[in-house]
ModelCIF file with pLDDT and N, C-alpha, C, O atoms, coordinates in Angstrom:
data_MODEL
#
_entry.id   MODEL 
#
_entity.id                         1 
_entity.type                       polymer 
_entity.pdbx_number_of_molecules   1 
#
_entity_poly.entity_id                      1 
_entity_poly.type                           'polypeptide(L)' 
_entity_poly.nstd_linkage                   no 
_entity_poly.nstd_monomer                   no 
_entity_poly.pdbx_seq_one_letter_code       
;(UNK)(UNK)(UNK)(UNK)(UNK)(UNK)(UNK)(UNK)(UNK)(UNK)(UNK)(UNK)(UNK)(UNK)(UNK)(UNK)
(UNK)(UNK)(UNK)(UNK)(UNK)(UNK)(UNK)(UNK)(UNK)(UNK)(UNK)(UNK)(UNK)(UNK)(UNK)(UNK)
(UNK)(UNK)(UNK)(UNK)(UNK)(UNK)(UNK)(UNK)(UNK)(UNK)(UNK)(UNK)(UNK)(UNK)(UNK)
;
_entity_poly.pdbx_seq_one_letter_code_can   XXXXXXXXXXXXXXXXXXXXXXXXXXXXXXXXXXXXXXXXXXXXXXX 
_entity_poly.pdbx_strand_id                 A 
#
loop_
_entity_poly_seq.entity_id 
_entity_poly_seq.num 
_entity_poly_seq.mon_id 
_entity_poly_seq.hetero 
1 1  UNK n 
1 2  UNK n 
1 3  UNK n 
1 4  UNK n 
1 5  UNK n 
1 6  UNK n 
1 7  UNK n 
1 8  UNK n 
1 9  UNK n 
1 10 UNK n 
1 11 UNK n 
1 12 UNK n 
1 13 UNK n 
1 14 UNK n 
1 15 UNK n 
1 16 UNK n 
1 17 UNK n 
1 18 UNK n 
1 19 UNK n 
1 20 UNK n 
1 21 UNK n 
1 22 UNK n 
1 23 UNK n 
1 24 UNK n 
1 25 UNK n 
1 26 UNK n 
1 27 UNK n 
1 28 UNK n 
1 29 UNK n 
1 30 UNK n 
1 31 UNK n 
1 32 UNK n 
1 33 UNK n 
1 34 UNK n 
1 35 UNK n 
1 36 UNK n 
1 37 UNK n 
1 38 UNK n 
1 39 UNK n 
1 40 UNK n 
1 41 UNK n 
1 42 UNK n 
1 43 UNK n 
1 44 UNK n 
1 45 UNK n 
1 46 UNK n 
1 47 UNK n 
#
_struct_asym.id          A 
_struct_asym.entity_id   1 
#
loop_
_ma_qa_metric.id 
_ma_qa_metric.mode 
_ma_qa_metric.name 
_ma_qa_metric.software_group_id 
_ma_qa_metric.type 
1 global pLDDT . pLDDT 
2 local  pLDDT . pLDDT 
#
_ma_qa_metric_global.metric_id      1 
_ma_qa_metric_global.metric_value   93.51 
_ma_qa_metric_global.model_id       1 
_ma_qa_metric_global.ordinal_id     1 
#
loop_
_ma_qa_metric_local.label_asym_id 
_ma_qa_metric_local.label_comp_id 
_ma_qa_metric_local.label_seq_id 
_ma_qa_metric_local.metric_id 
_ma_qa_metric_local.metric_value 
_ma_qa_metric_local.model_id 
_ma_qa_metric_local.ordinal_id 
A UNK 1  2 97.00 1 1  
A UNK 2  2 98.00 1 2  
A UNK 3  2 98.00 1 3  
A UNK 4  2 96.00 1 4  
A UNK 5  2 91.00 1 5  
A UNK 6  2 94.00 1 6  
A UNK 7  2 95.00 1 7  
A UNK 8  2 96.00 1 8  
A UNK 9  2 96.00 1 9  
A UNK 10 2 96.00 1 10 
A UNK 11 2 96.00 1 11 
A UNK 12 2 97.00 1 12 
A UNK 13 2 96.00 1 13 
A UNK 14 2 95.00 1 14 
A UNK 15 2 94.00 1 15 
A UNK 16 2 89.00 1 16 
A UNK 17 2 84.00 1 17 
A UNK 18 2 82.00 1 18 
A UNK 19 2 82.00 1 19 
A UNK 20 2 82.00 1 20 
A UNK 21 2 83.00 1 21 
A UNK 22 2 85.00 1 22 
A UNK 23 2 87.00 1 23 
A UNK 24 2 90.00 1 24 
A UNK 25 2 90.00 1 25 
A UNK 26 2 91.00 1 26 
A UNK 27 2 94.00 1 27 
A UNK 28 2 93.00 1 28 
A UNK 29 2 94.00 1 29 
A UNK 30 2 96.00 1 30 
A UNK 31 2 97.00 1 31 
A UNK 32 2 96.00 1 32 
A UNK 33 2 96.00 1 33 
A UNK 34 2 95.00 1 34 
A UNK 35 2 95.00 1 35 
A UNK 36 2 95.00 1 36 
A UNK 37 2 94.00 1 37 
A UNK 38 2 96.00 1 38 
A UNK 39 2 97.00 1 39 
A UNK 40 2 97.00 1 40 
A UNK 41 2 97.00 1 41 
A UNK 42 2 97.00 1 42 
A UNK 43 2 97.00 1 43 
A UNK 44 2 97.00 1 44 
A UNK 45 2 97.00 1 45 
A UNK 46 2 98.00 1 46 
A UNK 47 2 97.00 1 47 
#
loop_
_atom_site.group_PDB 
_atom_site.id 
_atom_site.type_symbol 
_atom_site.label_atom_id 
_atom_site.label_alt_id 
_atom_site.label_comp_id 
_atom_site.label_asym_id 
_atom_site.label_entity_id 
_atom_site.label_seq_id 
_atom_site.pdbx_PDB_ins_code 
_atom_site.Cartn_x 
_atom_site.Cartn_y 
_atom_site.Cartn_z 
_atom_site.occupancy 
_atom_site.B_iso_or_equiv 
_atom_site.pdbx_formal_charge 
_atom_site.auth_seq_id 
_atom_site.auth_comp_id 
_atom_site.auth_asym_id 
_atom_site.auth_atom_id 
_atom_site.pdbx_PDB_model_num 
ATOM 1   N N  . UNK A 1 1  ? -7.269  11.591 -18.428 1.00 97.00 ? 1  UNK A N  1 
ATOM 2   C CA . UNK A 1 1  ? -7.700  12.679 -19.285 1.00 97.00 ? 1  UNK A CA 1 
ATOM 3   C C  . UNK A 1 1  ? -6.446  13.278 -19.918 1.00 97.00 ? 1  UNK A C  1 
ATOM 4   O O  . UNK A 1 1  ? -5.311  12.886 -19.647 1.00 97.00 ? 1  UNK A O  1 
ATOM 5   N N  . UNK A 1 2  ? -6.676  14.068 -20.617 1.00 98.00 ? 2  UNK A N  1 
ATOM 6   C CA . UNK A 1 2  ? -5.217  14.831 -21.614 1.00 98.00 ? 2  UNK A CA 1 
ATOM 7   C C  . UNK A 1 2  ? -5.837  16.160 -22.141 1.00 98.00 ? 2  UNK A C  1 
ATOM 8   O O  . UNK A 1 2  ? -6.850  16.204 -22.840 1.00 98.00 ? 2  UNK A O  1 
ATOM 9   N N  . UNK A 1 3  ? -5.366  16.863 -21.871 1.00 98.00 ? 3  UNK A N  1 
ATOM 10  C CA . UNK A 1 3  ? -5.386  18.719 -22.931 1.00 98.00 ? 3  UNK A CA 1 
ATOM 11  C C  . UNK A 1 3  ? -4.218  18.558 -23.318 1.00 98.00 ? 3  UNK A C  1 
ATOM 12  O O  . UNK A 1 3  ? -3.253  17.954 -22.850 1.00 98.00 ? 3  UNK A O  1 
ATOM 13  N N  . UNK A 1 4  ? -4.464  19.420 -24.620 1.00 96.00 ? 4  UNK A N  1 
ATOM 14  C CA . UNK A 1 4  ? -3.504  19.680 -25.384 1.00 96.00 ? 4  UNK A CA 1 
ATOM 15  C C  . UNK A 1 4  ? -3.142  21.149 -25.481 1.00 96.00 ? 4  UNK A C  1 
ATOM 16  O O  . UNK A 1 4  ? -3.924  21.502 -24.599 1.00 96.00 ? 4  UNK A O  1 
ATOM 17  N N  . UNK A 1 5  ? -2.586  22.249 -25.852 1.00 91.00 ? 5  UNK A N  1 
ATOM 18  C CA . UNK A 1 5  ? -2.505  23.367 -25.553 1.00 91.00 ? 5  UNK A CA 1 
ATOM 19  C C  . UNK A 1 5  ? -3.662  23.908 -26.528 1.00 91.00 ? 5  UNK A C  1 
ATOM 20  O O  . UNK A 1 5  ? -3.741  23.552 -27.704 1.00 91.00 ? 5  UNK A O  1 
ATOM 21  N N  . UNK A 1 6  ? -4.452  24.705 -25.983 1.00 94.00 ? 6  UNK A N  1 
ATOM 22  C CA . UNK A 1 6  ? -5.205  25.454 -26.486 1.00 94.00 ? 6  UNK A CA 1 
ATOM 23  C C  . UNK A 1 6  ? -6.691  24.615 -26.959 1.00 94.00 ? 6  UNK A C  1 
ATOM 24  O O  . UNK A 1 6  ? -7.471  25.129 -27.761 1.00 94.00 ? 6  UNK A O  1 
ATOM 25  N N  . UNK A 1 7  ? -6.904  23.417 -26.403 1.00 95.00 ? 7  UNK A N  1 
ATOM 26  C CA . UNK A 1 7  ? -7.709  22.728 -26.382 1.00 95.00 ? 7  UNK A CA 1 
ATOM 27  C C  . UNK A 1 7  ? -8.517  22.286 -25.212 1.00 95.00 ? 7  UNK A C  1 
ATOM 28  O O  . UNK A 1 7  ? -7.942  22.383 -24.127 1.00 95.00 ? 7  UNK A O  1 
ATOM 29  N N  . UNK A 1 8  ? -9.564  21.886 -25.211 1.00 96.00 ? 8  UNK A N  1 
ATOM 30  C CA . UNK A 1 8  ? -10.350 21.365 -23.960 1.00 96.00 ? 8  UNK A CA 1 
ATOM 31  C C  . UNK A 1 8  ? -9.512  19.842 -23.476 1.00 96.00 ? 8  UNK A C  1 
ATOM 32  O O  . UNK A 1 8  ? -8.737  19.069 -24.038 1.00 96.00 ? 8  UNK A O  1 
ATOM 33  N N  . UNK A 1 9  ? -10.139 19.925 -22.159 1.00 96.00 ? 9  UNK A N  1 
ATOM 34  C CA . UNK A 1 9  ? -9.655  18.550 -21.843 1.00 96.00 ? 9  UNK A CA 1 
ATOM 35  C C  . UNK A 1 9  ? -10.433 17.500 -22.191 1.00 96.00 ? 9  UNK A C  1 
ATOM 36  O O  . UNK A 1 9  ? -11.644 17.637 -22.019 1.00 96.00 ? 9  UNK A O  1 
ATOM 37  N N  . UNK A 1 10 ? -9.943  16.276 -22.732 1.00 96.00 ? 10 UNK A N  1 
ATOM 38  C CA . UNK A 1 10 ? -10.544 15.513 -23.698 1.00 96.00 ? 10 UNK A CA 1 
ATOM 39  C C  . UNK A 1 10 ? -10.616 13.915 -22.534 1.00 96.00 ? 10 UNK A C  1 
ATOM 40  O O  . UNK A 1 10 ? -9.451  13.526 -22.451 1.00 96.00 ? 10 UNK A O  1 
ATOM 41  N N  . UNK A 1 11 ? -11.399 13.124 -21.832 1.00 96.00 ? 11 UNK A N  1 
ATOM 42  C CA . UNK A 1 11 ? -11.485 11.976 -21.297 1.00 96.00 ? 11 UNK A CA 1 
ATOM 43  C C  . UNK A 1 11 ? -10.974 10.858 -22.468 1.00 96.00 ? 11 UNK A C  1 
ATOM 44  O O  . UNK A 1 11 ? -11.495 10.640 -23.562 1.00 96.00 ? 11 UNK A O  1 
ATOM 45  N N  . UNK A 1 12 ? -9.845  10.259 -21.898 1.00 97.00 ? 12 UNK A N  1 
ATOM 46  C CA . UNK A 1 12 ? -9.009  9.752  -23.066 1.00 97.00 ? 12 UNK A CA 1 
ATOM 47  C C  . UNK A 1 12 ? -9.419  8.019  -22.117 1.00 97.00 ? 12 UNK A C  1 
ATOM 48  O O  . UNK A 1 12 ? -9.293  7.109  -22.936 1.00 97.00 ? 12 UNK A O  1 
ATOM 49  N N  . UNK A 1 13 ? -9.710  7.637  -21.130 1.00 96.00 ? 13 UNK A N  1 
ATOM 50  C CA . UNK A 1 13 ? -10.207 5.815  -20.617 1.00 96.00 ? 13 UNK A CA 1 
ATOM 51  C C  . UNK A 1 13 ? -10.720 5.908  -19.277 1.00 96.00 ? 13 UNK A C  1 
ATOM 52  O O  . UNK A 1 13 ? -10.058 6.590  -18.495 1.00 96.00 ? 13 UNK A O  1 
ATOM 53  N N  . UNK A 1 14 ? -11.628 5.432  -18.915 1.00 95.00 ? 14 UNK A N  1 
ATOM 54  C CA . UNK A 1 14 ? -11.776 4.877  -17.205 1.00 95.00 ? 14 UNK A CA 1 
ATOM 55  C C  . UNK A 1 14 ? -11.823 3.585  -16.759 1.00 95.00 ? 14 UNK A C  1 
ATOM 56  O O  . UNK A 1 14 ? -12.277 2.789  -17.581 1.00 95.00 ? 14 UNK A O  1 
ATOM 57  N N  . UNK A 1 15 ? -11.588 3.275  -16.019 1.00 94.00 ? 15 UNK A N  1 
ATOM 58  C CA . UNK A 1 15 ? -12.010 1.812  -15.629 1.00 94.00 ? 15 UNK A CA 1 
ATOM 59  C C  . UNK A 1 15 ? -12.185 2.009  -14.559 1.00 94.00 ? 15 UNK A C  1 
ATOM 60  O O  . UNK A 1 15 ? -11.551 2.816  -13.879 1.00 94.00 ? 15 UNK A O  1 
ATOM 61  N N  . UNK A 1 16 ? -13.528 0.962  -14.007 1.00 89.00 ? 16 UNK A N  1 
ATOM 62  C CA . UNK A 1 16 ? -14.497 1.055  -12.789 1.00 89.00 ? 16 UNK A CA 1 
ATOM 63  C C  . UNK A 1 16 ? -13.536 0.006  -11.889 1.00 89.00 ? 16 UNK A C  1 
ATOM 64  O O  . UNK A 1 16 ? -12.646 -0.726 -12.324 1.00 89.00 ? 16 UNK A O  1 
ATOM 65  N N  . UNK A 1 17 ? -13.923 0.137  -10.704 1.00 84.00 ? 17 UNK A N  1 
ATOM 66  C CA . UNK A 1 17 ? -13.992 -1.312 -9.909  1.00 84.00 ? 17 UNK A CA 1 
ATOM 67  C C  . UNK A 1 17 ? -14.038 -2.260 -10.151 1.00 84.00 ? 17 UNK A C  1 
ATOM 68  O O  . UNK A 1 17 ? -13.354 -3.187 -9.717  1.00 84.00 ? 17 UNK A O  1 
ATOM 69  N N  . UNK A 1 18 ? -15.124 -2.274 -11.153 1.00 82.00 ? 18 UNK A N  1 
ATOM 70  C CA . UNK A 1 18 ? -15.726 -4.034 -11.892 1.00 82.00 ? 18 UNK A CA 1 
ATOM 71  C C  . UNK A 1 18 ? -15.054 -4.370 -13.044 1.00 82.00 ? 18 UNK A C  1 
ATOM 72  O O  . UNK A 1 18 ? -15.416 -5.409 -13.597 1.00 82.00 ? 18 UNK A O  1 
ATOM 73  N N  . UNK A 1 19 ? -13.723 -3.421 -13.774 1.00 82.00 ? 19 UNK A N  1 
ATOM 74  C CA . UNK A 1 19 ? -13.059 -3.850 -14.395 1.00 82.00 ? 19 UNK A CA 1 
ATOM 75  C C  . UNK A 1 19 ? -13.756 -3.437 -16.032 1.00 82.00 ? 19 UNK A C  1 
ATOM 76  O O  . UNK A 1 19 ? -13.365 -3.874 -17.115 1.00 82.00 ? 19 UNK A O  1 
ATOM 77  N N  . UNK A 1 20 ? -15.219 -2.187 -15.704 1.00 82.00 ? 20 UNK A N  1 
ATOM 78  C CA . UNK A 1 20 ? -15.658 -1.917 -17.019 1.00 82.00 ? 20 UNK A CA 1 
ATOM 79  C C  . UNK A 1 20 ? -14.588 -0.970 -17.206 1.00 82.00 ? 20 UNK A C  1 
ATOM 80  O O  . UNK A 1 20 ? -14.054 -0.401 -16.254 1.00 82.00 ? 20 UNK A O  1 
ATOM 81  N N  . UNK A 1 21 ? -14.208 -0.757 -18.608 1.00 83.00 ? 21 UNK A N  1 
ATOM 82  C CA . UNK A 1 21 ? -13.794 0.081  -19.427 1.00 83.00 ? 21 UNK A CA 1 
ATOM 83  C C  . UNK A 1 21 ? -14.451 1.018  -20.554 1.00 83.00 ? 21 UNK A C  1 
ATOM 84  O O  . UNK A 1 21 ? -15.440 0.608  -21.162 1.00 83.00 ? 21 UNK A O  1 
ATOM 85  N N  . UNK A 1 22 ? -14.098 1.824  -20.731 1.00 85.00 ? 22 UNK A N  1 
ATOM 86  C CA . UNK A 1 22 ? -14.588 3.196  -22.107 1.00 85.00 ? 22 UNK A CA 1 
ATOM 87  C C  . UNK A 1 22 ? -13.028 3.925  -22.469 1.00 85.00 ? 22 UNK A C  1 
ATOM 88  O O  . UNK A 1 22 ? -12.052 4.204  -21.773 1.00 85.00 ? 22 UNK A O  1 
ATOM 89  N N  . UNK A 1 23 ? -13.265 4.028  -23.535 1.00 87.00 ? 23 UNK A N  1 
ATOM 90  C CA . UNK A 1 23 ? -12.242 4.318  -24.030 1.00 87.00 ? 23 UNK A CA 1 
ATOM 91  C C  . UNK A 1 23 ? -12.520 5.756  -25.138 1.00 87.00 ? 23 UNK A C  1 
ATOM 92  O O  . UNK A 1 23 ? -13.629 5.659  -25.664 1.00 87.00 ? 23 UNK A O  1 
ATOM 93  N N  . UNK A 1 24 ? -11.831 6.894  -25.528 1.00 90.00 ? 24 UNK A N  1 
ATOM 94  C CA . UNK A 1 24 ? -12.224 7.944  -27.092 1.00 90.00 ? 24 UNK A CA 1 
ATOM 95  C C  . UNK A 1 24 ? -12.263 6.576  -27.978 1.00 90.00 ? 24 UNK A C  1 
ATOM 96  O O  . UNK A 1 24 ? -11.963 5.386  -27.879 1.00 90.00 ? 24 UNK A O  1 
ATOM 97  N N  . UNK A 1 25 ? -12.782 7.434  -28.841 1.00 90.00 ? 25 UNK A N  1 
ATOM 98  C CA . UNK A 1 25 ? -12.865 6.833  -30.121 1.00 90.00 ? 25 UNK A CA 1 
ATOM 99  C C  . UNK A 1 25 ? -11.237 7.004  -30.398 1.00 90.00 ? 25 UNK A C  1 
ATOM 100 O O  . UNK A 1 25 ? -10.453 6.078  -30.608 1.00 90.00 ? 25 UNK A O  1 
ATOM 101 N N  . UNK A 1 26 ? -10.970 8.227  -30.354 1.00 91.00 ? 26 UNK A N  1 
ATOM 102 C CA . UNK A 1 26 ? -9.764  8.496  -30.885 1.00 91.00 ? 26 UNK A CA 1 
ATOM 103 C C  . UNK A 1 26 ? -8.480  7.732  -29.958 1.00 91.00 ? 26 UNK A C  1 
ATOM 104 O O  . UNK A 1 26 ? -7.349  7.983  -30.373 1.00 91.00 ? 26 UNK A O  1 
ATOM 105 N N  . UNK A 1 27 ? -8.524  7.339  -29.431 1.00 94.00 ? 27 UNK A N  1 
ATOM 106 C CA . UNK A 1 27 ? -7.393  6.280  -28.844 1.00 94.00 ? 27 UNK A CA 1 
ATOM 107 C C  . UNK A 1 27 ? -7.955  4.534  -29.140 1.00 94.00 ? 27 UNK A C  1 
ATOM 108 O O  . UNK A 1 27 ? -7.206  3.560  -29.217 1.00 94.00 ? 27 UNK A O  1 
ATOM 109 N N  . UNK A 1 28 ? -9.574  4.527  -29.275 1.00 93.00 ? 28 UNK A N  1 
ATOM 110 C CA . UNK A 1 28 ? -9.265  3.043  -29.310 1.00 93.00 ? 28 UNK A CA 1 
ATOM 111 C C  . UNK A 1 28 ? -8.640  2.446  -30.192 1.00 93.00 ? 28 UNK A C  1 
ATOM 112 O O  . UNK A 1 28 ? -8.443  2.795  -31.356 1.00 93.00 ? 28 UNK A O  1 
ATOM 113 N N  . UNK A 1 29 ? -8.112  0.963  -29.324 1.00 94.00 ? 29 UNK A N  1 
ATOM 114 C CA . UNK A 1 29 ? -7.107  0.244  -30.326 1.00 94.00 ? 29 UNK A CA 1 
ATOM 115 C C  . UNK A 1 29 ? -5.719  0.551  -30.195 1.00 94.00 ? 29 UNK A C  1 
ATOM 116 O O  . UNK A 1 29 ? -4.773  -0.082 -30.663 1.00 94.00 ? 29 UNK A O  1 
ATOM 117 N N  . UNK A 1 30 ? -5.700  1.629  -29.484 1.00 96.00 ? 30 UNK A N  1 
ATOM 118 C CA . UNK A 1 30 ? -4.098  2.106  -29.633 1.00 96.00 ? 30 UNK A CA 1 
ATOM 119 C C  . UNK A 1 30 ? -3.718  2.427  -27.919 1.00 96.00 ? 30 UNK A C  1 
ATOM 120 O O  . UNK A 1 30 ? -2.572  2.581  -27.497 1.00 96.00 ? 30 UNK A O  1 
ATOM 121 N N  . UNK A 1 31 ? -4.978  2.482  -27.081 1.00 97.00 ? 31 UNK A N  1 
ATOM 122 C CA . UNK A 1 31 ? -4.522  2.618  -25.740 1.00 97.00 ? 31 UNK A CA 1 
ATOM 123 C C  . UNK A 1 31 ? -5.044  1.763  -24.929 1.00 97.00 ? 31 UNK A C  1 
ATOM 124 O O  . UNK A 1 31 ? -6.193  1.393  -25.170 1.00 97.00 ? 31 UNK A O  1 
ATOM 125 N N  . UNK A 1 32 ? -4.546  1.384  -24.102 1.00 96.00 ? 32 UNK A N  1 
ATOM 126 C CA . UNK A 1 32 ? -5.238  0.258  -23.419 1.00 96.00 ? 32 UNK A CA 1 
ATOM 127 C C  . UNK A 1 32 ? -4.967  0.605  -21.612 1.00 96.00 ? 32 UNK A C  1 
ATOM 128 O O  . UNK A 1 32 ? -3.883  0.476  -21.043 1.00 96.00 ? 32 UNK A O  1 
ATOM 129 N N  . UNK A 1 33 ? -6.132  1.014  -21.036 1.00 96.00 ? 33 UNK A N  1 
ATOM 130 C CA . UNK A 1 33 ? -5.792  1.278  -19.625 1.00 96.00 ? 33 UNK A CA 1 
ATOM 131 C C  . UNK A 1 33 ? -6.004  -0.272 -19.144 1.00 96.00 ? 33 UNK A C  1 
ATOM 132 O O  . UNK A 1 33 ? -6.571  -1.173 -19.761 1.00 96.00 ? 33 UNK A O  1 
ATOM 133 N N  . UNK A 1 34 ? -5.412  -0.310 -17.922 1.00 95.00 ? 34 UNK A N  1 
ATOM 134 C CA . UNK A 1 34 ? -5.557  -1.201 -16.766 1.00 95.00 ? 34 UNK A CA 1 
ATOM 135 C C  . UNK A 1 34 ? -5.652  -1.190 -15.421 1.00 95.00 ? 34 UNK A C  1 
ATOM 136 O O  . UNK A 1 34 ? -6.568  -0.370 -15.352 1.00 95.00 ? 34 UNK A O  1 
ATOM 137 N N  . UNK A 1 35 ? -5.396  -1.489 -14.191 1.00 95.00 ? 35 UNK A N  1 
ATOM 138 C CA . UNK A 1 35 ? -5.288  -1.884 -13.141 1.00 95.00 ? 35 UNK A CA 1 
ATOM 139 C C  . UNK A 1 35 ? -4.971  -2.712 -12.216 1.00 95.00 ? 35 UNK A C  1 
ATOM 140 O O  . UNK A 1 35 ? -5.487  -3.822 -12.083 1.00 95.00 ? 35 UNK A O  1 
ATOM 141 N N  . UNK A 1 36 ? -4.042  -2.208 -11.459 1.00 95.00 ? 36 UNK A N  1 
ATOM 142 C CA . UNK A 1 36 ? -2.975  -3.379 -10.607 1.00 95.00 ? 36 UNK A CA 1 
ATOM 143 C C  . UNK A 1 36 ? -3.286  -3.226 -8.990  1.00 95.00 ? 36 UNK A C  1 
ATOM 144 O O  . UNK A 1 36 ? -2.548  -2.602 -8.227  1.00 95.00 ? 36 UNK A O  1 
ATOM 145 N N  . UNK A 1 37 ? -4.324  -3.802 -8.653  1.00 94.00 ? 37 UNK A N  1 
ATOM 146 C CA . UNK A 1 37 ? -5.171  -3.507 -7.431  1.00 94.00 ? 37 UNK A CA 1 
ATOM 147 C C  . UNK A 1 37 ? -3.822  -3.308 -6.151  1.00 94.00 ? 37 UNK A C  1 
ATOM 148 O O  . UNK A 1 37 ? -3.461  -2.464 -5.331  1.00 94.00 ? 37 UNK A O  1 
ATOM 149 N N  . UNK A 1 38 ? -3.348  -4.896 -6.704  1.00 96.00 ? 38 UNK A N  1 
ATOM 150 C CA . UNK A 1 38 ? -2.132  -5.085 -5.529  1.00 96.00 ? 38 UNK A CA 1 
ATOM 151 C C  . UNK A 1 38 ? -1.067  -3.489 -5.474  1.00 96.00 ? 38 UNK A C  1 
ATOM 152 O O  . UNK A 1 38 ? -0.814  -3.064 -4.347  1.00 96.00 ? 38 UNK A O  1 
ATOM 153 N N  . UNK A 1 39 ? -0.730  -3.012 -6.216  1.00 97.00 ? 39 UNK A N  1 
ATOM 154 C CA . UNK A 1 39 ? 0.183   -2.325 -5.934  1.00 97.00 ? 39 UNK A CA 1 
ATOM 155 C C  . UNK A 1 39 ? -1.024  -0.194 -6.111  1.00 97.00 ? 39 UNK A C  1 
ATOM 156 O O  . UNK A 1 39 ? -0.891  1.023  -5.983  1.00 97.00 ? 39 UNK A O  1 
ATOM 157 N N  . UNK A 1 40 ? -1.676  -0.916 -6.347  1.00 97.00 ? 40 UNK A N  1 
ATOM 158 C CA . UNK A 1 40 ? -2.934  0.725  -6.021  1.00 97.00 ? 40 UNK A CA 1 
ATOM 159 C C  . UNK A 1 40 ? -2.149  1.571  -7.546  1.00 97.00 ? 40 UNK A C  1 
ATOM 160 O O  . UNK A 1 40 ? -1.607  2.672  -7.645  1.00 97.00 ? 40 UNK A O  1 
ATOM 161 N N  . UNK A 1 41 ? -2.347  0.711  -8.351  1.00 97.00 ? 41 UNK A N  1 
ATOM 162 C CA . UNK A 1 41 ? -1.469  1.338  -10.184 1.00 97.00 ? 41 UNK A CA 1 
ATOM 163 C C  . UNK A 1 41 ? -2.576  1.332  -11.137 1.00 97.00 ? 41 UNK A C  1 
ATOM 164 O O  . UNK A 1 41 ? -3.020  0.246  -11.510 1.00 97.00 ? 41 UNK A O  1 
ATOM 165 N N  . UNK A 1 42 ? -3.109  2.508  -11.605 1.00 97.00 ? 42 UNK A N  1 
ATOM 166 C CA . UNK A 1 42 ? -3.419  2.582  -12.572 1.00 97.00 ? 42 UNK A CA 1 
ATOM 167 C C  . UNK A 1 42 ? -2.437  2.912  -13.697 1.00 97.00 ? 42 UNK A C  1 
ATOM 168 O O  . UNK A 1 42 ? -1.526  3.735  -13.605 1.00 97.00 ? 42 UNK A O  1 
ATOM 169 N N  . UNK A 1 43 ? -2.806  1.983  -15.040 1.00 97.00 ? 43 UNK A N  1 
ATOM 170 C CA . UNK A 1 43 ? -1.585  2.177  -15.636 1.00 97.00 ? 43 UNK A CA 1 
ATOM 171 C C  . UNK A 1 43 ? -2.762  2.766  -17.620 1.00 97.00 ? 43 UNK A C  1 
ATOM 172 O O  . UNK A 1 43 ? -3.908  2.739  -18.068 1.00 97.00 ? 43 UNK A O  1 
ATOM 173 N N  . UNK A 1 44 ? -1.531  3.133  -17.969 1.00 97.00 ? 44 UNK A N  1 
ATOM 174 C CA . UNK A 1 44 ? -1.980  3.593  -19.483 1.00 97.00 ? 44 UNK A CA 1 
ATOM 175 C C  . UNK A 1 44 ? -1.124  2.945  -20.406 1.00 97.00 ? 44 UNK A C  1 
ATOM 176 O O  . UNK A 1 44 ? 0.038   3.119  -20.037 1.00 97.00 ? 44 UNK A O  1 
ATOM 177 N N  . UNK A 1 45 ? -1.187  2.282  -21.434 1.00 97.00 ? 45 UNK A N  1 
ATOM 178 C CA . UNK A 1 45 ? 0.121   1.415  -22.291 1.00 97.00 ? 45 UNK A CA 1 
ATOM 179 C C  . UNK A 1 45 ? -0.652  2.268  -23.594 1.00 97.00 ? 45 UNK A C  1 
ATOM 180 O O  . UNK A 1 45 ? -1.869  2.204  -23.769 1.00 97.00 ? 45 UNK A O  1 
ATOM 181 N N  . UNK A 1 46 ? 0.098   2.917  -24.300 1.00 98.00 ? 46 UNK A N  1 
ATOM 182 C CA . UNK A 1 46 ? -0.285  3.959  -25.524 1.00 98.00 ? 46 UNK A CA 1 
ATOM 183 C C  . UNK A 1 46 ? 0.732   3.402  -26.694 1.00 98.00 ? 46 UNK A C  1 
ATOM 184 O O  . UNK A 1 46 ? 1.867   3.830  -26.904 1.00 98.00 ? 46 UNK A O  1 
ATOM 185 N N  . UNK A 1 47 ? 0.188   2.549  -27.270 1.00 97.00 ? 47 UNK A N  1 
ATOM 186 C CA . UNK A 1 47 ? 1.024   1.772  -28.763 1.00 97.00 ? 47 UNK A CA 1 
ATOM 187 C C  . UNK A 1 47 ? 0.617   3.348  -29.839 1.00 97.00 ? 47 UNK A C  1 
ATOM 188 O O  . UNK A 1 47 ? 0.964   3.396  -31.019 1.00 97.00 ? 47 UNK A O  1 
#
């Protein structure tokens, strides 16, 4: 998730167990979450 100052907090990706994803509108294409089971990493890569 992400706030910005003076803004609500906005759900910016999740990813399940099963590897589903959702993403904003306003980041898709430009953020891409993942998951690295082995090391317990959720990660965010923001082009």
């Amino acid at each position: 998730h992400r706030q910005a100052p003076g803004k609500q907090r906005e759900l910016v990706a999740t990813i399940t167990r099963n590897l589903n994803i959702s993403d904003s509108d306003s980041v898709k294409g430009r953020f891409t979450i993942s998951r690295d089971n082995a090391k317990n990493t959720v990660h965010l890569q923001m082009n």
